[in-house]
C-alpha atoms as a PDB file:
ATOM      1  CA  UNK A   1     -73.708  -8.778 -10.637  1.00  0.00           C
ATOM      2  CA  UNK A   2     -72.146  -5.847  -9.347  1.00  0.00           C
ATOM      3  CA  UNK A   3     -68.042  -5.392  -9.320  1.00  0.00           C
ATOM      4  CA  UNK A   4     -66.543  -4.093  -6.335  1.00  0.00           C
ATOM      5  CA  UNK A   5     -62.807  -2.868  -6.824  1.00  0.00           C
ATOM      6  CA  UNK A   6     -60.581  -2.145  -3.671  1.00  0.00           C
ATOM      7  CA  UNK A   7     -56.861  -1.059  -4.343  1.00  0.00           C
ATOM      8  CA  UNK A   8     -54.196  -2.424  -2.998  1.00  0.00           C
ATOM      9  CA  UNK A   9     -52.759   0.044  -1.581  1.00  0.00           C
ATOM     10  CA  UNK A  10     -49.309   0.134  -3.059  1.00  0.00           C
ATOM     11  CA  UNK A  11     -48.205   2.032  -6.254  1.00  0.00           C
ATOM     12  CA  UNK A  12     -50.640  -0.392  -8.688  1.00  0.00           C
ATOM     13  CA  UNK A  13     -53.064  -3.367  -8.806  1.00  0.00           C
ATOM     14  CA  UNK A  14     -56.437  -4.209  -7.581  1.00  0.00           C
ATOM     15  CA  UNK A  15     -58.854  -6.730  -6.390  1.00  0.00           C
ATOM     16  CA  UNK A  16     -61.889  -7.283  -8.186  1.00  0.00           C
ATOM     17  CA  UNK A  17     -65.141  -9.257  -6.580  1.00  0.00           C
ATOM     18  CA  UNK A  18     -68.702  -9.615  -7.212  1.00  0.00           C
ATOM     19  CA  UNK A  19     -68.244 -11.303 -10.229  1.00  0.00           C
ATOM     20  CA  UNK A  20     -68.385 -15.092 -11.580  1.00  0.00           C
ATOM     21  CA  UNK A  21     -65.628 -15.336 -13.995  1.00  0.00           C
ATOM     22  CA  UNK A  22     -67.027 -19.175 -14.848  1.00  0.00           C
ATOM     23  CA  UNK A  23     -69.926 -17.418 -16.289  1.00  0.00           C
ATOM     24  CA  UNK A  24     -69.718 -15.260 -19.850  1.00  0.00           C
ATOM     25  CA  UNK A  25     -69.138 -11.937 -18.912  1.00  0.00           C
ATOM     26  CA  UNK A  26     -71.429  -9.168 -20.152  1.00  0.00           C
ATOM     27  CA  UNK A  27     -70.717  -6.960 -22.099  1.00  0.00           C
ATOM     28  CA  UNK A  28     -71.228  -4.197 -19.739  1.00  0.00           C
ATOM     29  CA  UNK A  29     -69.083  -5.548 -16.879  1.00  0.00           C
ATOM     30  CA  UNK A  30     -66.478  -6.781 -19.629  1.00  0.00           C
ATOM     31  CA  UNK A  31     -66.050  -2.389 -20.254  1.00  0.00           C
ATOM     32  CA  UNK A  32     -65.363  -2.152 -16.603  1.00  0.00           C
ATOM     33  CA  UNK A  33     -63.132  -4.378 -16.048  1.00  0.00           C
ATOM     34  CA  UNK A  34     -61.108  -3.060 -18.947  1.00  0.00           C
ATOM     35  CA  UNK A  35     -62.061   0.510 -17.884  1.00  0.00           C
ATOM     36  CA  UNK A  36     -60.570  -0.759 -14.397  1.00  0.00           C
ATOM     37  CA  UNK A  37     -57.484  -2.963 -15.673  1.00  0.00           C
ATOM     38  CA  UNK A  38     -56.369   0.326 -17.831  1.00  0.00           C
ATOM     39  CA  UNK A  39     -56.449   2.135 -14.974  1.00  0.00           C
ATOM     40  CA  UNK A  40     -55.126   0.070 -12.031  1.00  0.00           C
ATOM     41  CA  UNK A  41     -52.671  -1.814 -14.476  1.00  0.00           C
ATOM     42  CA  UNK A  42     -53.087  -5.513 -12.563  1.00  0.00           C
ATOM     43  CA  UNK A  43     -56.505  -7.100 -11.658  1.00  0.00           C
ATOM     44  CA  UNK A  44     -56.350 -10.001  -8.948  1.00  0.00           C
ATOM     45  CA  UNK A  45     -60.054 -11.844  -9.114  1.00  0.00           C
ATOM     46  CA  UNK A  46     -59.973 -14.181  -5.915  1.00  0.00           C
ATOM     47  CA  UNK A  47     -62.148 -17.199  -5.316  1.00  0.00           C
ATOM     48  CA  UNK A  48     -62.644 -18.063  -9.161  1.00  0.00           C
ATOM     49  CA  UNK A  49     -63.305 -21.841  -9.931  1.00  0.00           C
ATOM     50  CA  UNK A  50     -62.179 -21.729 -13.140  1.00  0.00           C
ATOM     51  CA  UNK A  51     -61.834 -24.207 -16.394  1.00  0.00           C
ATOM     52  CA  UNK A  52     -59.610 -24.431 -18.886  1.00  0.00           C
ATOM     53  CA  UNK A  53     -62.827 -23.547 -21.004  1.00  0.00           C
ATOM     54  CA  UNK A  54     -63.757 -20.321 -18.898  1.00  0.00           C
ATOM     55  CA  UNK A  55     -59.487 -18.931 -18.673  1.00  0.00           C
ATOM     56  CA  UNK A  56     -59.749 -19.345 -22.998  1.00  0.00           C
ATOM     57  CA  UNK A  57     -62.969 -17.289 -22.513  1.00  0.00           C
ATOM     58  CA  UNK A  58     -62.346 -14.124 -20.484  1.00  0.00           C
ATOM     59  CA  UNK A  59     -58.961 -14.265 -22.290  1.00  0.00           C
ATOM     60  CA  UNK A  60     -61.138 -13.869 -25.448  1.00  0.00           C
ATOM     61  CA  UNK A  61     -63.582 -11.106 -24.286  1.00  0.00           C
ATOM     62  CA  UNK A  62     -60.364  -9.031 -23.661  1.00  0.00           C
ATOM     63  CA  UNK A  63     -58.879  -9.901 -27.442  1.00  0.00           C
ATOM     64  CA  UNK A  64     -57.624 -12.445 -29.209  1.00  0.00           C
ATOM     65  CA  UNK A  65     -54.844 -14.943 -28.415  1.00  0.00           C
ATOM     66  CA  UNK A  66     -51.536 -14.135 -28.224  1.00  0.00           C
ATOM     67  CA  UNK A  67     -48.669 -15.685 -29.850  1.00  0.00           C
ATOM     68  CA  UNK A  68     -46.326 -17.558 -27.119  1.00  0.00           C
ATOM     69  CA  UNK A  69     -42.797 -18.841 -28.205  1.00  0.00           C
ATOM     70  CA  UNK A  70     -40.718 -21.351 -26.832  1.00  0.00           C
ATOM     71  CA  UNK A  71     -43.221 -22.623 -24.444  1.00  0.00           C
ATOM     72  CA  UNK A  72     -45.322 -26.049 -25.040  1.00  0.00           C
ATOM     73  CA  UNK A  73     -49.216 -25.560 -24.609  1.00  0.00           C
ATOM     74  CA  UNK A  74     -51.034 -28.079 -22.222  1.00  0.00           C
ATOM     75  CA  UNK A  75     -52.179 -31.032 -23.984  1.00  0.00           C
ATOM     76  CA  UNK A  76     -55.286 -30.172 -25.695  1.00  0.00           C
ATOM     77  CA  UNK A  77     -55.256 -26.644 -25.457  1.00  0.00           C
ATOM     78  CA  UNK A  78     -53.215 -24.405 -27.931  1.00  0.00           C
ATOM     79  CA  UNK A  79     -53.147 -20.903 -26.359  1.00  0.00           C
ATOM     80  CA  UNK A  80     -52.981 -22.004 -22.348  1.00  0.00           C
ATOM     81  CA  UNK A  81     -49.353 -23.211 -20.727  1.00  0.00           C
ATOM     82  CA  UNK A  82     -48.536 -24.222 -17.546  1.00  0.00           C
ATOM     83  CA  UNK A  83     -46.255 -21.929 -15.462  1.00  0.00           C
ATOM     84  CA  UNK A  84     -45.293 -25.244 -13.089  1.00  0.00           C
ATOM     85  CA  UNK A  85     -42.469 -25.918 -10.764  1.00  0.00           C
ATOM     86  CA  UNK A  86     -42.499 -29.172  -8.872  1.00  0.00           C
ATOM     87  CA  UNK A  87     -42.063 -29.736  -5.253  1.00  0.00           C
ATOM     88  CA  UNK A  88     -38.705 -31.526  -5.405  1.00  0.00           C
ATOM     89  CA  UNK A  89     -37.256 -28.935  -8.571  1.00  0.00           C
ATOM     90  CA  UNK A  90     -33.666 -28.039  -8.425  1.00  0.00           C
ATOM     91  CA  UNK A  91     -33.770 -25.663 -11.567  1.00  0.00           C
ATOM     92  CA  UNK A  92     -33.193 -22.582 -11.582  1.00  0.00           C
ATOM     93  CA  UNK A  93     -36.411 -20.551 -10.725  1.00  0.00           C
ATOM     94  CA  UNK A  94     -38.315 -19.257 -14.065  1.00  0.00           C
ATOM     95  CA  UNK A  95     -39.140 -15.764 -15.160  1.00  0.00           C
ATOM     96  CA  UNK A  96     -37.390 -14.555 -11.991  1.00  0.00           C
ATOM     97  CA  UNK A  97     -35.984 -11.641 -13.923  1.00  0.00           C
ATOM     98  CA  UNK A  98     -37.882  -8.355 -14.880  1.00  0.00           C
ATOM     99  CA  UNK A  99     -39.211  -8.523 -18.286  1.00  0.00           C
ATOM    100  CA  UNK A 100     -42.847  -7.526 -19.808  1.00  0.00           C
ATOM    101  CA  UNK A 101     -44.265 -10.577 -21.805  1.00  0.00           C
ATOM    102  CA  UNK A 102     -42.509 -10.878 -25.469  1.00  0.00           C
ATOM    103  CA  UNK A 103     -41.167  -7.274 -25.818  1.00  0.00           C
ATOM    104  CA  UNK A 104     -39.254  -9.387 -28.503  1.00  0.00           C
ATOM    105  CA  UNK A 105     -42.338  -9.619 -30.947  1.00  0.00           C
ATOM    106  CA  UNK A 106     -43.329  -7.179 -33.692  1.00  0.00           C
ATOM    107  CA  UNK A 107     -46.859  -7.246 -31.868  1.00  0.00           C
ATOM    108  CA  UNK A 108     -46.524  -7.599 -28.138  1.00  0.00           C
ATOM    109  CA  UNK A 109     -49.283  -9.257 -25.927  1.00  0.00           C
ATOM    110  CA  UNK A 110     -51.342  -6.550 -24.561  1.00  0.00           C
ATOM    111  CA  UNK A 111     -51.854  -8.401 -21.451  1.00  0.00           C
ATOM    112  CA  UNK A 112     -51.686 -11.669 -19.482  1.00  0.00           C
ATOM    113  CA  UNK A 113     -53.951 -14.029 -18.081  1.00  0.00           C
ATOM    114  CA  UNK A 114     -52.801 -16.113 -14.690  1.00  0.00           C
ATOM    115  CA  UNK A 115     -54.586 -18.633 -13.130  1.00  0.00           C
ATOM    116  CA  UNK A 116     -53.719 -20.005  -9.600  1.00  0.00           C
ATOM    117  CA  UNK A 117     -54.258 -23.949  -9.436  1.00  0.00           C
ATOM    118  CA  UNK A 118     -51.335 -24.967  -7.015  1.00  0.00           C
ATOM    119  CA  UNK A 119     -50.231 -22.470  -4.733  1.00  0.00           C
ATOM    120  CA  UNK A 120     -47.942 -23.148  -2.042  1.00  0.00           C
ATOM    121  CA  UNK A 121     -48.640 -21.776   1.479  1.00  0.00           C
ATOM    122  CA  UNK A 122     -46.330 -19.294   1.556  1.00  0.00           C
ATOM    123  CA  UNK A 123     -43.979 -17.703  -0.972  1.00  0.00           C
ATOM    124  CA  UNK A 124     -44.374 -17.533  -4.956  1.00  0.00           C
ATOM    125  CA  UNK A 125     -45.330 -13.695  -5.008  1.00  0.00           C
ATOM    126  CA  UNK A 126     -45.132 -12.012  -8.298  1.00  0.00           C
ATOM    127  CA  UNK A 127     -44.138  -8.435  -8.162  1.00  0.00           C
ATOM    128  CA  UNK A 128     -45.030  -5.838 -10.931  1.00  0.00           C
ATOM    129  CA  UNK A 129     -43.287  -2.578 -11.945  1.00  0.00           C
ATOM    130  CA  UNK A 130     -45.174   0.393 -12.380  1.00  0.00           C
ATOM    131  CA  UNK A 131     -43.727   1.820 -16.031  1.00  0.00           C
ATOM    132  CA  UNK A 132     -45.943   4.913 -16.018  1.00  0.00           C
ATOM    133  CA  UNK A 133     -45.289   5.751 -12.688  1.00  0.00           C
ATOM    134  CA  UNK A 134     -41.528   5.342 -12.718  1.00  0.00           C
ATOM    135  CA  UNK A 135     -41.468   7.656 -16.123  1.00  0.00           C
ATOM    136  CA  UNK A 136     -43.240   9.941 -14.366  1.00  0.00           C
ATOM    137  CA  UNK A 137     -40.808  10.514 -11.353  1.00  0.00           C
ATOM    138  CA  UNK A 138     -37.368  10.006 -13.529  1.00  0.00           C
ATOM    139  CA  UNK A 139     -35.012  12.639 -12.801  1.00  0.00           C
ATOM    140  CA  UNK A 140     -34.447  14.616 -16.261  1.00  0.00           C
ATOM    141  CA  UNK A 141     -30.855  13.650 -16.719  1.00  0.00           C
ATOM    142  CA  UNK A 142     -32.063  10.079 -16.908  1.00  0.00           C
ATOM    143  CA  UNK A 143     -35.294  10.719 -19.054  1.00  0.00           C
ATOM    144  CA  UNK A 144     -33.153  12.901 -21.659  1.00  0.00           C
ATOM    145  CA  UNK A 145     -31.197   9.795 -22.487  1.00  0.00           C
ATOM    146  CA  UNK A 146     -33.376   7.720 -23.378  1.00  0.00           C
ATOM    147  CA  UNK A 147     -36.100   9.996 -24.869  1.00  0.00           C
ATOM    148  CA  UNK A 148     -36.491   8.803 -28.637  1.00  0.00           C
ATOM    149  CA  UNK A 149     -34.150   5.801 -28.258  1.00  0.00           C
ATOM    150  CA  UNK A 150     -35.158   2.491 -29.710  1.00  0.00           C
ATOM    151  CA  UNK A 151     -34.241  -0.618 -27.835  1.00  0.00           C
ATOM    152  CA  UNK A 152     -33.715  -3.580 -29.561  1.00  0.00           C
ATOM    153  CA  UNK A 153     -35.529  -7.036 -28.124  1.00  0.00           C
ATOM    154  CA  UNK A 154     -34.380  -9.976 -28.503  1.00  0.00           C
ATOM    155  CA  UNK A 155     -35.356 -13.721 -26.984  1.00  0.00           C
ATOM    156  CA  UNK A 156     -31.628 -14.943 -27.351  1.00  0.00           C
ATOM    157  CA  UNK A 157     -30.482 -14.678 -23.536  1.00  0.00           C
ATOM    158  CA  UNK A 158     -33.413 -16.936 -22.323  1.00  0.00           C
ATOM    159  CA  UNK A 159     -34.538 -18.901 -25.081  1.00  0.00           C
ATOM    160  CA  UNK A 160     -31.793 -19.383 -27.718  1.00  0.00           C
ATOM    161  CA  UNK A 161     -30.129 -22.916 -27.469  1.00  0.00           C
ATOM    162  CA  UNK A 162     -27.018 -21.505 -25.736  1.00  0.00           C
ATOM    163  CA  UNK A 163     -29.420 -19.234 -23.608  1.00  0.00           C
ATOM    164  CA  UNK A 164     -30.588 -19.782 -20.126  1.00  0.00           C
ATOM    165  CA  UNK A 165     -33.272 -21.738 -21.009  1.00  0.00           C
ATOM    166  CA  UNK A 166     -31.106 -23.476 -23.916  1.00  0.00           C
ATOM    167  CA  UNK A 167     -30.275 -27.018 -24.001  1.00  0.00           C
ATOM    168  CA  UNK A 168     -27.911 -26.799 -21.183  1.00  0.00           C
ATOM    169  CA  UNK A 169     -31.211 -26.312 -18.802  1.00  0.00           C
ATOM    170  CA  UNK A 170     -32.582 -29.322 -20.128  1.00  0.00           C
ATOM    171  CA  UNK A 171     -30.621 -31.437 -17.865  1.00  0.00           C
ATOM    172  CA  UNK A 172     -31.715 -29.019 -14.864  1.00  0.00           C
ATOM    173  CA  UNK A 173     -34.622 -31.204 -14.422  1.00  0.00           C
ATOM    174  CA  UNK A 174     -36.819 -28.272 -15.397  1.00  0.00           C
ATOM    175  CA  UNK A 175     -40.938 -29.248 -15.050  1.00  0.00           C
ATOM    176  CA  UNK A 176     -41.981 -26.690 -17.460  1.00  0.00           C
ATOM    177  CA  UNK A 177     -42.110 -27.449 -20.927  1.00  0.00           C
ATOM    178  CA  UNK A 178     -39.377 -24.986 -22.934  1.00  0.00           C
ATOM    179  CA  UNK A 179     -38.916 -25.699 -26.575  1.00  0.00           C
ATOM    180  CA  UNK A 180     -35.555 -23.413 -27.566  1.00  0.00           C
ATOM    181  CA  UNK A 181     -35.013 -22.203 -30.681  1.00  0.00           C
ATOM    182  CA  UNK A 182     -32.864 -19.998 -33.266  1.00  0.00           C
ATOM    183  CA  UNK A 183     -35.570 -18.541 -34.114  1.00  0.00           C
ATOM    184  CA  UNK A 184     -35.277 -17.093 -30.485  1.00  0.00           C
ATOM    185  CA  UNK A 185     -32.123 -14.604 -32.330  1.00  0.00           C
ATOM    186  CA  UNK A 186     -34.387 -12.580 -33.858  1.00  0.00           C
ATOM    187  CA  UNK A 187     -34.601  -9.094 -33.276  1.00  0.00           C
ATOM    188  CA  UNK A 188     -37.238  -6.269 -32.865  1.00  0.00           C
ATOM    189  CA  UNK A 189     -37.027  -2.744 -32.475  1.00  0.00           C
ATOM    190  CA  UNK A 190     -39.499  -0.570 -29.862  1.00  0.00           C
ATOM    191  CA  UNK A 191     -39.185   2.908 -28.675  1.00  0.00           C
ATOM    192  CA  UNK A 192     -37.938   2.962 -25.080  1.00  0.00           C
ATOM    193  CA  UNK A 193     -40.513   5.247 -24.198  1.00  0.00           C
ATOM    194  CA  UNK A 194     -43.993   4.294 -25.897  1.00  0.00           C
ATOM    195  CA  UNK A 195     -47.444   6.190 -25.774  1.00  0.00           C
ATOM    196  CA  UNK A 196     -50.513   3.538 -24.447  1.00  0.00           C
ATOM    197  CA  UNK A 197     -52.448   2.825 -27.654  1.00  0.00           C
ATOM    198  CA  UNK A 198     -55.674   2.726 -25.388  1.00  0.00           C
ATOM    199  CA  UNK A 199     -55.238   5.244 -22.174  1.00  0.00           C
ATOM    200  CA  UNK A 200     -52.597   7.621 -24.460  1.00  0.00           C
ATOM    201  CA  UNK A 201     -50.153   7.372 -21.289  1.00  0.00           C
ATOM    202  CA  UNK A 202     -46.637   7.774 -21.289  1.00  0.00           C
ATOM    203  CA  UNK A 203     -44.462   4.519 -20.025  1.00  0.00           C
ATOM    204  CA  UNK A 204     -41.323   2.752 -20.357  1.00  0.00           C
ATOM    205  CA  UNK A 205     -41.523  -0.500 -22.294  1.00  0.00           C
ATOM    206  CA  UNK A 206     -39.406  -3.101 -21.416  1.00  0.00           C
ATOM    207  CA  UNK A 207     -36.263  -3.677 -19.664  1.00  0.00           C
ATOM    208  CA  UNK A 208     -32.493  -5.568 -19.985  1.00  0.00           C
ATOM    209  CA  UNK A 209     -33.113  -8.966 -20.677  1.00  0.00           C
ATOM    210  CA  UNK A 210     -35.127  -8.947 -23.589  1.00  0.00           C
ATOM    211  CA  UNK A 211     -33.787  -5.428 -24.283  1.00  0.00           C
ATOM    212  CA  UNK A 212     -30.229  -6.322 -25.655  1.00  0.00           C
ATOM    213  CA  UNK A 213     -28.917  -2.912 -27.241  1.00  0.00           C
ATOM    214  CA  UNK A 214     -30.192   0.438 -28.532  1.00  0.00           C
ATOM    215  CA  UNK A 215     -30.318   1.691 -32.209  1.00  0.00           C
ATOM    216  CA  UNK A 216     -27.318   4.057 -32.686  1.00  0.00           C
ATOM    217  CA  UNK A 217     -25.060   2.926 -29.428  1.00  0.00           C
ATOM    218  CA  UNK A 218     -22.028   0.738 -29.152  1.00  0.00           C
ATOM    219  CA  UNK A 219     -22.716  -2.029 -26.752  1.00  0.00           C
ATOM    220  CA  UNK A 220     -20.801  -0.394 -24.455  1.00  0.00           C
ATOM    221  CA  UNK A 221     -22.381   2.839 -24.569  1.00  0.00           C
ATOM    222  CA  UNK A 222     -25.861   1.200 -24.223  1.00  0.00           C
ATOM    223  CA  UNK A 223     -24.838  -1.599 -21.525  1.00  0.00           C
ATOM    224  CA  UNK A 224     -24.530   1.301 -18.762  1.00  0.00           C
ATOM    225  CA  UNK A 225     -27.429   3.480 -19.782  1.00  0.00           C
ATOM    226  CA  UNK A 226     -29.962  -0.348 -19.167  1.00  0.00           C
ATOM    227  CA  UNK A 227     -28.326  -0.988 -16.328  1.00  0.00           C
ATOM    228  CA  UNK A 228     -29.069   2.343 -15.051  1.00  0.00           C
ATOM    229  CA  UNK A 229     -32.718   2.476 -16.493  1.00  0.00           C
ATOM    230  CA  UNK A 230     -33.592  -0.843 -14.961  1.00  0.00           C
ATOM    231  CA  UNK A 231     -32.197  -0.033 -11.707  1.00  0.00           C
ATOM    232  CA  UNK A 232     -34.514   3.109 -11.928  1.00  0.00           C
ATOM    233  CA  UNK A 233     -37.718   0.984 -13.354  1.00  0.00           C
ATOM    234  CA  UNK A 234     -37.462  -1.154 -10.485  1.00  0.00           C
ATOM    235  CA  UNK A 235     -37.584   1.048  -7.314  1.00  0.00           C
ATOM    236  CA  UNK A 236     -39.012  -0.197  -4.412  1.00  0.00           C
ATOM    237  CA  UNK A 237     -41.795   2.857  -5.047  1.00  0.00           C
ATOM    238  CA  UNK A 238     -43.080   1.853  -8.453  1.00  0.00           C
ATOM    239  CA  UNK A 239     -43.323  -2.048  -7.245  1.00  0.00           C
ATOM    240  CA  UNK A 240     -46.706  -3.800  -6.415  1.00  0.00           C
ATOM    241  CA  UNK A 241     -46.060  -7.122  -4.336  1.00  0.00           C
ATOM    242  CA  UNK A 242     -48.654  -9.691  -5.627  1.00  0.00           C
ATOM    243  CA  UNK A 243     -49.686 -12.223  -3.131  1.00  0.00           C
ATOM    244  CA  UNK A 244     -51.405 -15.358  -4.882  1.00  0.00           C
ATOM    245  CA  UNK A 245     -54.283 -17.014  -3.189  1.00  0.00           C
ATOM    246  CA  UNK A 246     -55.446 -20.952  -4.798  1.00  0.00           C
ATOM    247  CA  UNK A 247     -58.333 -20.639  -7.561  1.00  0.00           C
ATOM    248  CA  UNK A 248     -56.927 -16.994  -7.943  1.00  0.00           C
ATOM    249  CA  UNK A 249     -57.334 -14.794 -11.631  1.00  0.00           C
ATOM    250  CA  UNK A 250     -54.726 -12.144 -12.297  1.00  0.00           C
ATOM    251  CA  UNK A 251     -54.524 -10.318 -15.425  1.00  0.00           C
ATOM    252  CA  UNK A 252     -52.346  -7.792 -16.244  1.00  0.00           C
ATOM    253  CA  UNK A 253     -51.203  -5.055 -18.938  1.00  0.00           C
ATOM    254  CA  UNK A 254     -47.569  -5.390 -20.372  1.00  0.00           C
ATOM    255  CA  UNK A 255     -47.553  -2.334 -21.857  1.00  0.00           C
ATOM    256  CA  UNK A 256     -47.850  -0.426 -18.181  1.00  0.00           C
ATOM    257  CA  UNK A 257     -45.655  -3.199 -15.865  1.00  0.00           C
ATOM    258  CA  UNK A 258     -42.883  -5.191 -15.948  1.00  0.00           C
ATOM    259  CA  UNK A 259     -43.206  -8.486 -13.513  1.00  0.00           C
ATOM    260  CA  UNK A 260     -40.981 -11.258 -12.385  1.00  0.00           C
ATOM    261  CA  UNK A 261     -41.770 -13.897 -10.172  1.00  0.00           C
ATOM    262  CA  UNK A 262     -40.006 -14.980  -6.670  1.00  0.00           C
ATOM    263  CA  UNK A 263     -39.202 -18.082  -4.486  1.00  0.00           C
ATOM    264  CA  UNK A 264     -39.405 -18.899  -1.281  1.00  0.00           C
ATOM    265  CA  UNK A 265     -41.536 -21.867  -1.609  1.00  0.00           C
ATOM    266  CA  UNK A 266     -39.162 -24.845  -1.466  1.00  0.00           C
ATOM    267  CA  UNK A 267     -40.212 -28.078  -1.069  1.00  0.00           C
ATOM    268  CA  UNK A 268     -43.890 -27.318  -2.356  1.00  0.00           C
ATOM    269  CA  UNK A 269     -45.135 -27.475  -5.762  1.00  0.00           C
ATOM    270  CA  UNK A 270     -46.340 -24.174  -7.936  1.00  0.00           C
ATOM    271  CA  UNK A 271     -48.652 -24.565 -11.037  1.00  0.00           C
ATOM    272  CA  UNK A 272     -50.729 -21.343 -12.679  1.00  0.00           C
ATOM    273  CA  UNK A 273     -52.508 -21.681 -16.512  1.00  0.00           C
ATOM    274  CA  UNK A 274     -51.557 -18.609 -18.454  1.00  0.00           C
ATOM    275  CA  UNK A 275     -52.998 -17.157 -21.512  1.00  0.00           C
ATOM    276  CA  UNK A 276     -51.973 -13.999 -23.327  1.00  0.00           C
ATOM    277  CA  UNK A 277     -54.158 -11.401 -24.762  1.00  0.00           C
ATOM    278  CA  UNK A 278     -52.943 -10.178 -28.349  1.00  0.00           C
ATOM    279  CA  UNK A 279     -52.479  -6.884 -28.813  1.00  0.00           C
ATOM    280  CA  UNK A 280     -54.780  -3.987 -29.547  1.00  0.00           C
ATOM    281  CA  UNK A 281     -55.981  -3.438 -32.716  1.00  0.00           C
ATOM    282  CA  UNK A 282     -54.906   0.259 -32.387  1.00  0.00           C
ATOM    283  CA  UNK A 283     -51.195  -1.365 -31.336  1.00  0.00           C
ATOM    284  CA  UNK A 284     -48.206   0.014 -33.414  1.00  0.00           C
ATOM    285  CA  UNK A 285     -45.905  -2.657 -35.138  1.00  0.00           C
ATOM    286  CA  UNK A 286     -42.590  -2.020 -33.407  1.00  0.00           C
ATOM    287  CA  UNK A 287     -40.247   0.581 -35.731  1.00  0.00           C
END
């Protein structure tokens, strides 16, 4: 097998063929693909017939499992849920905010895993946020307010019981499976700007949402400065436009993009399988 990589042409991302994910990977295309994911920050691998089995497997050759919160696994499986909406769904549409997966844990995922099983003909594109390349570019008055801040992450605004994904959303008709919690309250604490334990890069990690104050600011002192900051993080220049294809792999690194997922599919059911990948062994362990 021999991988052939073609960018996509906009600020991040790639498509990766040549290679039969339903198979074990060796070991030697398993380093490129890192070498490539590391480097292009979202892999798309099109035309993948792929079990349950094979997603837990190429999750694995990447690291271990992550830990996912609040959301039911698939019967029989304990590391894969279903991102689903149903044809007929009124709920609000999920993960449609910016976010980078569980900035709220000591140990975030290193990356994620999404597997295309339902996709609707048109519509349901997930966009990513370049976090390197909108560091990069920030204008100094912006960069010198945040430089050595730590956020603070919490789950509370999405998966608390009172949160948007609380008990009140229960009655929403919602397909996927939440499970909210207290435990959702908890807090963490990340720098704003973070090193890559792997490529040694520069980014931003994480964004409003899941970022709910900064150490050493009044709320309203650090309300305006993540407004700004996501408004920044979120250009049209540092965004890559994911367009899903049926039996379609993604994977991509949370601690380079933020992502959030779109409409525009109404009437026509959605379903993806989605794994995590645990973090690094070289990660740090929040602050």
């Amino acid at each position: 097998m021999t991988l052939h990589i073609e960018k996509s042409g906009q600020v991040c991302g790639a498509r990766v063929t040549g290679i039969d994910l339903s198979q074990p990977v060796p070991d030697v295309l398993a380093r490129d693909i890192r070498a490539a994911w590391l480097q292009h920050h979202v892999l798309a691998f099109p035309g993948q017939r792929l079990s349950d089995d094979d997603l837990e497997r190429f999750t694995l050759g990447f690291g271990g499992f992550g830990d996912d919160p609040f959301i039911s696994p698939i019967a029989g499986r304990r590391h894969i849920i279903a991102v689903k909406r149903d044809a007929d769904e009124t709920a609000p549409l999920f993960a449609e905010n910016w976010h980078t997966d569980w900035s709220f844990q000591q140990r975030p995922p290193a990356g994620t895993c999404l597997y295309g099983k339902t996709i609707p003909p048109a519509g349901g594109d997930t966009l990513f946020a370049d976090q390197h390349a909108a560091l990069d570019a920030m204008p100094d008055r912006l960069r010198q307010r945040i430089e050595g801040r730590i956020a603070i992450h919490s789950a509370a605004l999405a998966y608390a019981p009172d949160g948007t994904y609380g008990e009140a959303d229960k009655v929403r008709g919602r397909s996927m499976n939440i499970r909210p919690s207290d435990e959702a309250r908890a807090v963490q604490h990340h720098p704003l700007i973070r090193r890559h334990p792997e490529t040694g890069r520069e980014g931003i990690f994480g964004t409003l949402g899941y970022i709910c104050g900064i150490v050493g600011m009044t709320d309203a002192e650090a309300l305006p400065l993540l407004l700004e900051l996501q408004a920044w993080q979120a250009r049209d220049e540092f965004v890559y436009r994911h367009q899903w294809e049926p039996d379609m792999l993604v994977m991509w690194d949370n601690r380079s993009v933020l992502h959030r997922a779109t409409g525009g599919y109404e009437g026509h059911a959605r379903l993806l399988h989605r794994t995590t990948i645990a973090a690094w062994d070289g990660e740090e362990k929040g602050c």
